[in-house]
N, C-alpha and C. Protein backbone atom coordinates (compact mmCIF):
# COMPACT_ATOMS: atom_id res chain seq x y z
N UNK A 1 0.85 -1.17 0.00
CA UNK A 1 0.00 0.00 0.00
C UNK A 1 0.89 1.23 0.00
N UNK A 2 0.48 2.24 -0.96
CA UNK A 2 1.36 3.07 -1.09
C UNK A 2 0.71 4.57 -0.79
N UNK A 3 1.25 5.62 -0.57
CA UNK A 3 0.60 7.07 0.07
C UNK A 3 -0.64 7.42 -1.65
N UNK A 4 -1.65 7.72 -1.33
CA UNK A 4 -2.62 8.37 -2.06
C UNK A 4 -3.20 6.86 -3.09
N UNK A 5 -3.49 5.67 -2.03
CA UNK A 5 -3.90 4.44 -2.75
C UNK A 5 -5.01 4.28 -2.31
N UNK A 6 -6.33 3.85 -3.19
CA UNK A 6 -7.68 3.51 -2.87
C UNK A 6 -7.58 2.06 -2.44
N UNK A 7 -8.06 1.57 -0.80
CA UNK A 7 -8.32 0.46 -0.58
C UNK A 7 -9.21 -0.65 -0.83
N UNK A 8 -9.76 -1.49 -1.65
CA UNK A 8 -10.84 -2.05 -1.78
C UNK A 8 -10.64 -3.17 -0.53
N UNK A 9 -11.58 -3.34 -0.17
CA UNK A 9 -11.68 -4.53 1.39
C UNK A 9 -13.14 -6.16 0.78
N UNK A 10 -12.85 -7.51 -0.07
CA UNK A 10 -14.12 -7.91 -0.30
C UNK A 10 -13.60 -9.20 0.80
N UNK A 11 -15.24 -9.43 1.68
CA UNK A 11 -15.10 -10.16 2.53
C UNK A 11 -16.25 -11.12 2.03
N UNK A 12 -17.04 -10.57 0.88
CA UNK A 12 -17.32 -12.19 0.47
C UNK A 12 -19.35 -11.86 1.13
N UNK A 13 -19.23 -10.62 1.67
CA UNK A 13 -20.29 -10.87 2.51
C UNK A 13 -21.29 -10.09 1.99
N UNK A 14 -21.13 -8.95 0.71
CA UNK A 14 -22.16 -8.52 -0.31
C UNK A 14 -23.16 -9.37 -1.22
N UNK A 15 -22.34 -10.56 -1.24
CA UNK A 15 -22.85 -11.69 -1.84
C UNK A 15 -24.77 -12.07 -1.01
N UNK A 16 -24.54 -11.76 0.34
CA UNK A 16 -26.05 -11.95 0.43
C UNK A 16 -27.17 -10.81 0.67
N UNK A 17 -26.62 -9.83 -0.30
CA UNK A 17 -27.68 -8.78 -0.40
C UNK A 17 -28.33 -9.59 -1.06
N UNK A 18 -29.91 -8.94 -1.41
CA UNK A 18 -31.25 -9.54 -1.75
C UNK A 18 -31.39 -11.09 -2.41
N UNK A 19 -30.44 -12.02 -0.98
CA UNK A 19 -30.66 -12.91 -1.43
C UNK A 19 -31.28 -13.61 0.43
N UNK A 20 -30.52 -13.07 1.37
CA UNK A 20 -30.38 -13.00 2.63
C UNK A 20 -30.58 -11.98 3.20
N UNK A 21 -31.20 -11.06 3.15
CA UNK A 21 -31.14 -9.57 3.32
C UNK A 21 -31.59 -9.69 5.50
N UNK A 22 -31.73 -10.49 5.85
CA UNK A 22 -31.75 -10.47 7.09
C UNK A 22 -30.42 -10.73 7.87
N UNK A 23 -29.68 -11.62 7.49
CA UNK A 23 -28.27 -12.22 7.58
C UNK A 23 -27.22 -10.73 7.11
N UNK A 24 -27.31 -9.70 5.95
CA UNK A 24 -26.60 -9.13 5.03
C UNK A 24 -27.28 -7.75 6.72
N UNK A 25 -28.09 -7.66 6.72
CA UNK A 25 -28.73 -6.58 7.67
C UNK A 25 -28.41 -7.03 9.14
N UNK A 26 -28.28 -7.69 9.37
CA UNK A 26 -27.95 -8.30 11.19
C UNK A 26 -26.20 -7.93 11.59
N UNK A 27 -25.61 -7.90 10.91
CA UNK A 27 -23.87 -7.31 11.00
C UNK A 27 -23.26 -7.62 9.71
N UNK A 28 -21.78 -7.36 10.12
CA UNK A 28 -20.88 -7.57 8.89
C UNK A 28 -19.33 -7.62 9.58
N UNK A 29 -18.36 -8.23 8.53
CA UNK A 29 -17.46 -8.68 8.53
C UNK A 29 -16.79 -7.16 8.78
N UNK A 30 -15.62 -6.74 8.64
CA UNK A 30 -15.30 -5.56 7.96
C UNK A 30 -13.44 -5.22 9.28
N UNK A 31 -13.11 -4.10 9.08
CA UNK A 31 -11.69 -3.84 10.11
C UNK A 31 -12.11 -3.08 10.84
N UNK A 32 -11.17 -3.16 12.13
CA UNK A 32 -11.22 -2.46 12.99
C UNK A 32 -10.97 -1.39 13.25
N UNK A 33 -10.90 -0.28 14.20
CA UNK A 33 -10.51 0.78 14.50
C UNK A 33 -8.48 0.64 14.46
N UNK A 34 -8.38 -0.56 14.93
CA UNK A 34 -6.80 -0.55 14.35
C UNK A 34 -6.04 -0.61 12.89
N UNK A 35 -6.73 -1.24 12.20
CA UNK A 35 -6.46 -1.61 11.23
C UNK A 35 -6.66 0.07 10.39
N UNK A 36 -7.61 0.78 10.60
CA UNK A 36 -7.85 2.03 10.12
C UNK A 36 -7.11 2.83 10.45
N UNK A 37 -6.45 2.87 12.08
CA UNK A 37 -5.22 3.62 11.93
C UNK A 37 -3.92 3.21 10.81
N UNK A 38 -3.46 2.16 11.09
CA UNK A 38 -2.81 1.62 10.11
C UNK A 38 -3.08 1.67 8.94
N UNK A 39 -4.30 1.49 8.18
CA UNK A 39 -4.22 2.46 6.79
C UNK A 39 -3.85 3.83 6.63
N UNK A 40 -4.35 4.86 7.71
CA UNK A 40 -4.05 6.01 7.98
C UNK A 40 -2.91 6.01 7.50
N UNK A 41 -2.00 5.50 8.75
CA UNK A 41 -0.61 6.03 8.43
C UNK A 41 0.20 5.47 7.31
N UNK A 42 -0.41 4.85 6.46
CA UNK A 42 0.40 4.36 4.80
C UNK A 42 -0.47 5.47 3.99
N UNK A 43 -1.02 6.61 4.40
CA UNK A 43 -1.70 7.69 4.12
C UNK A 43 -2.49 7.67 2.42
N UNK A 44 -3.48 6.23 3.00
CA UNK A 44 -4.45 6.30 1.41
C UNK A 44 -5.32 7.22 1.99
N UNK A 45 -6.26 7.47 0.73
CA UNK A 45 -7.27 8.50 0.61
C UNK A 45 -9.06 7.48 0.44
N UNK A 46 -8.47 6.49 0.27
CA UNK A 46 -10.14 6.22 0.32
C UNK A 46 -10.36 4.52 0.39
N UNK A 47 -11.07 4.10 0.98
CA UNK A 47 -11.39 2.99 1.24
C UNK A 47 -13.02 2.65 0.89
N UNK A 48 -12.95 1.29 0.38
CA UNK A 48 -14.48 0.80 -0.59
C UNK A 48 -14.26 -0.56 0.14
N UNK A 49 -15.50 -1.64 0.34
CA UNK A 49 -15.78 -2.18 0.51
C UNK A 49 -16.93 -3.20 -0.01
N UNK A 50 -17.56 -4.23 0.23
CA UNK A 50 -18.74 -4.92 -0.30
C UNK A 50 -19.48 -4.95 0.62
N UNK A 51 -19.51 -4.15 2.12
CA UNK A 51 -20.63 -4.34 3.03
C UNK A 51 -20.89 -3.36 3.51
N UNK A 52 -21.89 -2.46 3.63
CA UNK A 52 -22.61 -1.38 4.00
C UNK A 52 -21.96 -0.19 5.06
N UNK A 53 -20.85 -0.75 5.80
CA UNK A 53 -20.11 0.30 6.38
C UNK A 53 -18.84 0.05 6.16
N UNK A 54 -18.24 -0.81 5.42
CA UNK A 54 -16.97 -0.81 5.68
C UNK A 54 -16.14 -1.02 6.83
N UNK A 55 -17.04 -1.33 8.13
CA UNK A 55 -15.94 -1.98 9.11
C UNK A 55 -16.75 -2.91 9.83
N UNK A 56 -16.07 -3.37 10.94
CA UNK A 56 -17.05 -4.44 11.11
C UNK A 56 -18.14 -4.09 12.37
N UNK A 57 -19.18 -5.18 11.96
CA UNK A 57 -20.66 -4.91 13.05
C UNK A 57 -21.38 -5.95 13.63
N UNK A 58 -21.62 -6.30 14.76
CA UNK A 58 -21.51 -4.84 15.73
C UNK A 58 -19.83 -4.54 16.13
N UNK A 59 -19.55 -3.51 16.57
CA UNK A 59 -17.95 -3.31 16.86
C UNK A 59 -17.58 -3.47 18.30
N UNK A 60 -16.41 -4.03 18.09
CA UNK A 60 -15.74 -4.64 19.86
C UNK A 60 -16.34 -3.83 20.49
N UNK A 61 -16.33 -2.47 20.65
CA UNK A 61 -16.65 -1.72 21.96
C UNK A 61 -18.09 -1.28 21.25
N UNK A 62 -18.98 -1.62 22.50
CA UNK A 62 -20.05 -1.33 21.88
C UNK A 62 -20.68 0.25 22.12
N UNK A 63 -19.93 1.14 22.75
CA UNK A 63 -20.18 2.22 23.24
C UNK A 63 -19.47 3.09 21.94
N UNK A 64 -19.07 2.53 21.28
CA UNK A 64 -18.78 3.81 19.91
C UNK A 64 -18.66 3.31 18.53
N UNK A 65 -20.46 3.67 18.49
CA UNK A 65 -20.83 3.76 17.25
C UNK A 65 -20.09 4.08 16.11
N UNK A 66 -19.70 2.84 15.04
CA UNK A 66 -18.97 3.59 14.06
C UNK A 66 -17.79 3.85 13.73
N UNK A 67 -16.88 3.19 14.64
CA UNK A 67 -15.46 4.26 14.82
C UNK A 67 -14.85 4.01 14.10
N UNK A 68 -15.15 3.34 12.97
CA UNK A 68 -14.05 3.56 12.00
C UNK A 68 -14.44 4.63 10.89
N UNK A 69 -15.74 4.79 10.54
CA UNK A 69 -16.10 6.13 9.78
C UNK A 69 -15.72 7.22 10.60
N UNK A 70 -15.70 7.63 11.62
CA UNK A 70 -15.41 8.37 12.29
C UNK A 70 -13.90 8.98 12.35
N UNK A 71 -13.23 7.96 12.55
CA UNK A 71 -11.64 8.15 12.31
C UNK A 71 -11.23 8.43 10.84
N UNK A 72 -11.81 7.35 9.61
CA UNK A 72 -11.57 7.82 8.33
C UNK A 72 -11.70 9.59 8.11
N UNK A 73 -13.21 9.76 7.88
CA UNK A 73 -13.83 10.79 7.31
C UNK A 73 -13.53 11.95 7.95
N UNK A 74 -13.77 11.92 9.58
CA UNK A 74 -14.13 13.18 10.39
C UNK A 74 -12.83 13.41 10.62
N UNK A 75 -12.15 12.15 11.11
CA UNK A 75 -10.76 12.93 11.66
C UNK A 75 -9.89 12.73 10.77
N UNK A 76 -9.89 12.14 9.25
CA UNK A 76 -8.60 12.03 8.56
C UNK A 76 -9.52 12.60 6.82
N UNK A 77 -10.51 12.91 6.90
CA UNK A 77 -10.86 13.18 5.58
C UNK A 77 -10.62 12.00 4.36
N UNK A 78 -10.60 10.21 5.01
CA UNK A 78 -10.27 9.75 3.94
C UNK A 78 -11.87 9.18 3.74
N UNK A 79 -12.16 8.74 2.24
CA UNK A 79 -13.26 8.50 1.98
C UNK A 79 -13.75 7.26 1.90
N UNK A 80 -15.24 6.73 2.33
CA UNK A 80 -15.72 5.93 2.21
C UNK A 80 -16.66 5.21 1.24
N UNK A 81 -16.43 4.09 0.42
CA UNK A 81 -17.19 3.57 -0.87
C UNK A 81 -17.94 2.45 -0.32
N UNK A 82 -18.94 2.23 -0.05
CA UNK A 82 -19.96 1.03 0.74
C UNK A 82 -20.84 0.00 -0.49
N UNK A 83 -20.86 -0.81 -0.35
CA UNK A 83 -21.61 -1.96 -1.03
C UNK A 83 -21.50 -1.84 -2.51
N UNK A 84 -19.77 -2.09 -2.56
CA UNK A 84 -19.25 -2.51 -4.16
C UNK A 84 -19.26 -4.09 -4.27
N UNK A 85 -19.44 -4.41 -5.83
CA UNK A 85 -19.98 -5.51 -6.28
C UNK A 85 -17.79 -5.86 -6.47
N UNK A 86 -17.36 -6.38 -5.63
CA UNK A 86 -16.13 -6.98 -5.73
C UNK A 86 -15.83 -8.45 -6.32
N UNK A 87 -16.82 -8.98 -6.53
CA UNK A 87 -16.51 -10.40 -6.87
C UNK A 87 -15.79 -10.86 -8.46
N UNK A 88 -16.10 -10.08 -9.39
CA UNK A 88 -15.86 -10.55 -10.72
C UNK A 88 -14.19 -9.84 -10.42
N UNK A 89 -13.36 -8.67 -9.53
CA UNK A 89 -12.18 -8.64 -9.84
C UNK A 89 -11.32 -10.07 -8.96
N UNK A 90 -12.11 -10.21 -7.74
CA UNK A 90 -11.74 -10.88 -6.57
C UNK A 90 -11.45 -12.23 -7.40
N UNK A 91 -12.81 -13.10 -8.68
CA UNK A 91 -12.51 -14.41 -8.92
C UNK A 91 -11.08 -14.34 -10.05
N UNK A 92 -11.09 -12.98 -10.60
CA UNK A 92 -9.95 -12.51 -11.83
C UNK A 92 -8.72 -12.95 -10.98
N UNK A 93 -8.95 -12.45 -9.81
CA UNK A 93 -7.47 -12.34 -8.50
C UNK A 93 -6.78 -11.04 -9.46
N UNK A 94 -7.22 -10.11 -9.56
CA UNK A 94 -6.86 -8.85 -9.84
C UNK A 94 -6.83 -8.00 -8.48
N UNK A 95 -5.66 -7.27 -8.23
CA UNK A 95 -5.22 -6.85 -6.75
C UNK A 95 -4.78 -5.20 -7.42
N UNK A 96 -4.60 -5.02 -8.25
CA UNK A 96 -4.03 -3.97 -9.18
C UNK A 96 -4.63 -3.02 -9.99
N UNK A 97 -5.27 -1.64 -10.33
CA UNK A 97 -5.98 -1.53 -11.13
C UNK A 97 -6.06 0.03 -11.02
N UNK A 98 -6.29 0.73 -12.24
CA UNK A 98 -7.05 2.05 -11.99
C UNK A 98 -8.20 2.33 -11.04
N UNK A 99 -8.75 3.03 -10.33
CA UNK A 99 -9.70 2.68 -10.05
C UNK A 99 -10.16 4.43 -9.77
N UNK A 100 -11.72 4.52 -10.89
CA UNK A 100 -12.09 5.57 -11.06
C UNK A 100 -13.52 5.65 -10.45
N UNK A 101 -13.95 6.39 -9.65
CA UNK A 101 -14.94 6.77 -9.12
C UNK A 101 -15.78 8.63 -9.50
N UNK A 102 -17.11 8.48 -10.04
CA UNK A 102 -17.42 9.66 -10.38
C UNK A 102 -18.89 9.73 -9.68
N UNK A 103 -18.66 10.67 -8.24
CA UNK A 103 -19.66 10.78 -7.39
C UNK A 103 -20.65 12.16 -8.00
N UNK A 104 -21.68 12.49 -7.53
CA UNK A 104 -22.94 13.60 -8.30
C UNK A 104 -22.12 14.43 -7.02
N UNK A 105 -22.50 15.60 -7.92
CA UNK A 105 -22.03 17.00 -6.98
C UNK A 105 -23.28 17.55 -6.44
N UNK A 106 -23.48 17.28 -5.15
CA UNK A 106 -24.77 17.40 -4.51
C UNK A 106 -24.39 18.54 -3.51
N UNK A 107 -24.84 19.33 -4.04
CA UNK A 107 -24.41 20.50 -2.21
C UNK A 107 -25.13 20.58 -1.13
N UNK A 108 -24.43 20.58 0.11
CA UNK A 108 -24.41 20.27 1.42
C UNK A 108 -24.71 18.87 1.43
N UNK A 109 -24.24 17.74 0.36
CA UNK A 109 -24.26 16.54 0.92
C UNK A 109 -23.59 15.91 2.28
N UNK A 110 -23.60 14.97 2.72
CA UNK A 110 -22.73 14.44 3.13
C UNK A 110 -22.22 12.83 2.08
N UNK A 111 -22.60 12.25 1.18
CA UNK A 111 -22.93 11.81 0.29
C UNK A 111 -23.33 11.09 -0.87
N UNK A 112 -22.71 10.31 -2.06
CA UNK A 112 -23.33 10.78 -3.10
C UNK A 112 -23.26 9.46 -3.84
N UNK A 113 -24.53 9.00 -4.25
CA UNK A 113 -23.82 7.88 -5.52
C UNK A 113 -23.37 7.95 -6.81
N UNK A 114 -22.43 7.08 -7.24
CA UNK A 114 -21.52 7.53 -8.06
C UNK A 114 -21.40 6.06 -8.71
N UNK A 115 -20.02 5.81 -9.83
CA UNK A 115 -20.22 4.23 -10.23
C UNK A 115 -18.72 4.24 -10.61
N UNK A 116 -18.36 3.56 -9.98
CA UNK A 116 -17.16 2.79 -9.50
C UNK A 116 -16.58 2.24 -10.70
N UNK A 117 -15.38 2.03 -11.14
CA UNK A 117 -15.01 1.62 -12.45
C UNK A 117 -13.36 0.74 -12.01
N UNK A 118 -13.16 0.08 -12.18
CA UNK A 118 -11.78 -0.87 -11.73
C UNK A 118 -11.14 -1.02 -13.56
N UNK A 119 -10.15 -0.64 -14.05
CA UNK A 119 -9.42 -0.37 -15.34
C UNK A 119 -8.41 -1.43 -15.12
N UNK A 120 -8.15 -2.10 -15.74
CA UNK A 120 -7.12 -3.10 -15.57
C UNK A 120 -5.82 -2.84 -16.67
């Protein structure tokens, strides 16, 4: 991982959107508040995932909601991509790639959908 690198994270667990949507809605796989420092400091800018928050749920401490969006966004400005379809690069075993994202310019979002593009 190198300074200004987009992280993709697939744990395999997008796979049971609207197929399991109770199982896909009850928690998720995802990293911890450590692991997010540690991306921090290899200083990427944005992290995507295949499960709805990008870290995991419910989280060890149950008294703070969230803390890994929290640490990304609020306190490091890096960005969050939630419920990408990872599987067709994951079965390629493609680890490598352009990867272009073009979000809607919505003002006073907090925000925005956009469509994700992986360039090989």
């Amino acid at each position: 991982i190198s300074e200004g690198d987009v992280v993709l994270i697939r744990t395999g667990h997008g796979q049971l959107w609207m197929k399991d949507n109770e199982a896909y809605d009850a928690g998720q796989p995802g990293i911890g508040l450590d692991a997010a420092k540690w991306l921090t400091e290899q200083k990427i800018v944005m992290t995507g995932s295949d499960t709805w928050a990008n870290e995991v749920v419910p989280n060890e401490d149950p008294d703070l909601p969230y803390p890994v969006h929290v640490w990304f966004l609020v306190r490091n400005g890096i960005y969050n991509i939630e419920n990408l379809d990872l599987e067709e690069i994951a079965h390629d075993k493609v680890y490598e790639f352009a990867f272009i994202f073009t979000p809607l310019k919505l003002k006073g979002a907090t925000g925005s959908p956009g469509n994700p593009i992986a360039v090989r």
